[in-house]
N, C-alpha and C. Protein backbone atom coordinates (compact mmCIF):
# COMPACT_ATOMS: atom_id res chain seq x y z
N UNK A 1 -12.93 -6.74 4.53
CA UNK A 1 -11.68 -7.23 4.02
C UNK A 1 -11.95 -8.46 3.15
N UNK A 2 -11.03 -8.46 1.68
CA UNK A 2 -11.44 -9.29 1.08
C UNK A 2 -10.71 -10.98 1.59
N UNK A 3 -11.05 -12.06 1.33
CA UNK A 3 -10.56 -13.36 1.96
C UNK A 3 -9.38 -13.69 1.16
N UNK A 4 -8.56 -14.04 1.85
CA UNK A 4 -7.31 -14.79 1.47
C UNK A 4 -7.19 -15.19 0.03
N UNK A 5 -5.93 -15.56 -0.50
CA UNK A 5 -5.91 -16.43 -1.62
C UNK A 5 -5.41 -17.84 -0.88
N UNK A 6 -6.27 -18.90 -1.29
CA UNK A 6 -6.53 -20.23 -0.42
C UNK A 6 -5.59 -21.49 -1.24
N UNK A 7 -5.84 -22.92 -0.69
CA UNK A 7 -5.21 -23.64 -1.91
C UNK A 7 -6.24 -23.76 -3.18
N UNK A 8 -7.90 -23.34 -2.88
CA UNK A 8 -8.44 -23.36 -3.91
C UNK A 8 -7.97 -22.57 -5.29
N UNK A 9 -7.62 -21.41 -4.87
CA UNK A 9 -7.01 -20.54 -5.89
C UNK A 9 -6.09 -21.15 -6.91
N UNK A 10 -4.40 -21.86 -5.75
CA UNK A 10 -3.55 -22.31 -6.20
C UNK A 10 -3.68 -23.60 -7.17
N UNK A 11 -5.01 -24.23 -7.14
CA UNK A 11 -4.86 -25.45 -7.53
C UNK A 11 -5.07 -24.77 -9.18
N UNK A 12 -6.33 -23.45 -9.14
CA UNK A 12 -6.84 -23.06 -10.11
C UNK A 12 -5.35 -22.97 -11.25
N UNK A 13 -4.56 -21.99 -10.46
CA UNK A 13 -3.31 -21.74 -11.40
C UNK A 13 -2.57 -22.68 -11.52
N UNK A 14 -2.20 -23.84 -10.56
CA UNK A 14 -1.32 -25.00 -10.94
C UNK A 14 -1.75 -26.14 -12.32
N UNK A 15 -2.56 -26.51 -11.96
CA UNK A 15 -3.48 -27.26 -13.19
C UNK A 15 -3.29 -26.54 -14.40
N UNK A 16 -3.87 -25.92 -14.87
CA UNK A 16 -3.40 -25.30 -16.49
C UNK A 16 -2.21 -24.66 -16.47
N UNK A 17 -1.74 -23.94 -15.65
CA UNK A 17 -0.52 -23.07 -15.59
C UNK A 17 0.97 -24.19 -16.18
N UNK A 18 0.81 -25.27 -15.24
CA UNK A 18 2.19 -26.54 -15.60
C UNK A 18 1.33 -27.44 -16.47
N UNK A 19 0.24 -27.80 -16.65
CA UNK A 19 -0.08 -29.06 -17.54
C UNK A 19 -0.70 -28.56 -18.75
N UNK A 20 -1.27 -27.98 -19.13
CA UNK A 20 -1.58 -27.30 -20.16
C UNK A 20 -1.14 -26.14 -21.03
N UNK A 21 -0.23 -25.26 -20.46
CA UNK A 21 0.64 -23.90 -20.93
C UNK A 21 1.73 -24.44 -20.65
N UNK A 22 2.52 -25.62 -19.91
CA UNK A 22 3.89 -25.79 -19.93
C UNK A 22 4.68 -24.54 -19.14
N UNK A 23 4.03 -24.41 -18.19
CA UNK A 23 4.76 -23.11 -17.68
C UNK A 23 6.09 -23.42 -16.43
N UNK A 24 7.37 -22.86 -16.94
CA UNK A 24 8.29 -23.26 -15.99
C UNK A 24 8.42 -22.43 -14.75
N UNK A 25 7.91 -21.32 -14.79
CA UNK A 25 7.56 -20.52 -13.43
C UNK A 25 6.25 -19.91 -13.16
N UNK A 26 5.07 -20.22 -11.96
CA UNK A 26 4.23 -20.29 -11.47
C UNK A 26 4.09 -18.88 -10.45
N UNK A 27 3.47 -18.07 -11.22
CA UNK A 27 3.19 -16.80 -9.54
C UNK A 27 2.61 -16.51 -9.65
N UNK A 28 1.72 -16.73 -8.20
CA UNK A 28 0.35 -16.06 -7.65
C UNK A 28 0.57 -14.53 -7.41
N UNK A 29 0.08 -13.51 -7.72
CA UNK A 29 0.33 -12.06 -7.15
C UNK A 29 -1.37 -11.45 -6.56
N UNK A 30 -0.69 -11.02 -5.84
CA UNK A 30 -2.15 -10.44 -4.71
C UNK A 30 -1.84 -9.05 -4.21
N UNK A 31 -2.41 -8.36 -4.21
CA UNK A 31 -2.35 -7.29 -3.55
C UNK A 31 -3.62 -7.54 -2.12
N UNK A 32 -3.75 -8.34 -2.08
CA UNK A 32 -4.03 -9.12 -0.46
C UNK A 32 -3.43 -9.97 0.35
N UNK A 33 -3.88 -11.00 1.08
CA UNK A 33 -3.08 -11.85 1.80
C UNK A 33 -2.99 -13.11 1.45
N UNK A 34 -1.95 -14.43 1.83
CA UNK A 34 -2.17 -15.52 1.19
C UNK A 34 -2.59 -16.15 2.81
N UNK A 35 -3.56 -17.46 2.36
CA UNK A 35 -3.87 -18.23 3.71
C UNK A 35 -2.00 -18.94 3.90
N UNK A 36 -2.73 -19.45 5.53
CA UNK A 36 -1.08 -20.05 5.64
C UNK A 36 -1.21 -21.80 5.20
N UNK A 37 -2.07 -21.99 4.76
CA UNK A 37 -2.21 -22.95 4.17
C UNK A 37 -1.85 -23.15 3.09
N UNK A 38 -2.04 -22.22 2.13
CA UNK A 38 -1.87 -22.11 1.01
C UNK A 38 -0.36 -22.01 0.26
N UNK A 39 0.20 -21.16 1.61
CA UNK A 39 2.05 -20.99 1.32
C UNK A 39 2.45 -22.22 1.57
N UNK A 40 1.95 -23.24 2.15
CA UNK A 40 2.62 -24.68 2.51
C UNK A 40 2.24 -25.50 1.21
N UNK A 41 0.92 -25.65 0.31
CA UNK A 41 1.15 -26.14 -0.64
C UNK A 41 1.80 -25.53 -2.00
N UNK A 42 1.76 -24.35 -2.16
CA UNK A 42 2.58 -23.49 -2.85
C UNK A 42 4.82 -23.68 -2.86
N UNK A 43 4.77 -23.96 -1.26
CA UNK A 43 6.15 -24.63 -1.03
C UNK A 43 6.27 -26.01 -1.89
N UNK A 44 5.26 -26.89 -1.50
CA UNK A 44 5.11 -28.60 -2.36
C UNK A 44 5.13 -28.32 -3.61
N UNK A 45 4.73 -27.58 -4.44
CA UNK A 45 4.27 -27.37 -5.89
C UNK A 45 5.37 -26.60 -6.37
N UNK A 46 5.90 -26.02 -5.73
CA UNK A 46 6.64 -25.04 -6.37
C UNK A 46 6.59 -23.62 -6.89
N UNK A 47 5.34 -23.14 -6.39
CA UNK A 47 4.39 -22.01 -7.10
C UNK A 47 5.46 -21.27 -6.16
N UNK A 48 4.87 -19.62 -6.93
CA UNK A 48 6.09 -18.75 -6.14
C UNK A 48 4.81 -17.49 -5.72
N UNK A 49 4.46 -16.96 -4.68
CA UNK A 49 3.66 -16.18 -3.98
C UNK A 49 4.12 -14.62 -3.75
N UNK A 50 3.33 -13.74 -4.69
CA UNK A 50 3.90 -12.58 -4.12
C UNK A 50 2.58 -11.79 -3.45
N UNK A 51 2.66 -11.72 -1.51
CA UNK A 51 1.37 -11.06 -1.25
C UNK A 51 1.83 -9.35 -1.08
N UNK A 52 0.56 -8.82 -0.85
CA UNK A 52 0.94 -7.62 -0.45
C UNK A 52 2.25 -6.94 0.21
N UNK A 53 2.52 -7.38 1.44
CA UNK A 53 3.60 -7.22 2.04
C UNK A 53 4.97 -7.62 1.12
N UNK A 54 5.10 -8.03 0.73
CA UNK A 54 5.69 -8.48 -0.38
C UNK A 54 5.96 -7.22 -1.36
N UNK A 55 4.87 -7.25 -2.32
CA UNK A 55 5.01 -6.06 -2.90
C UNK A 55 5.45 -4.49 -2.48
N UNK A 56 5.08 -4.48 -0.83
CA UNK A 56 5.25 -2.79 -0.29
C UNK A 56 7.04 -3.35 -0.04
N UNK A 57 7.90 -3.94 -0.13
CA UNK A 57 8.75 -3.62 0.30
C UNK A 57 9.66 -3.43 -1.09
């Protein structure tokens, strides 16, 4: 099984995604799982998370 998407990921897309592209909406999409860490700084930031489960419904 492949590993989570972590806050390492999120920081990857937050950083250029809002400071460099000016982007007013932020989403991670996975067809895996997100850590539960990661949904708590994703809540702070504002990023919007779509994991697997997510997508099957």
């Amino acid at each position: 099984m492949a590993r989570p998407v972590g806050t390492p990921d999120l920081h990857v897309l937050n950083g250029p995604g809002s400071q460099v592209h000016c982007g007013d909406v932020l989403l991670m999409l996975t067809n895996g799982r997100i850590a539960s860490n990661a949904v708590d700084f994703a809540k702070d930031q504002r990023l919007h998370l779509v994991d697997r489960k997510l997508l099957a419904e």
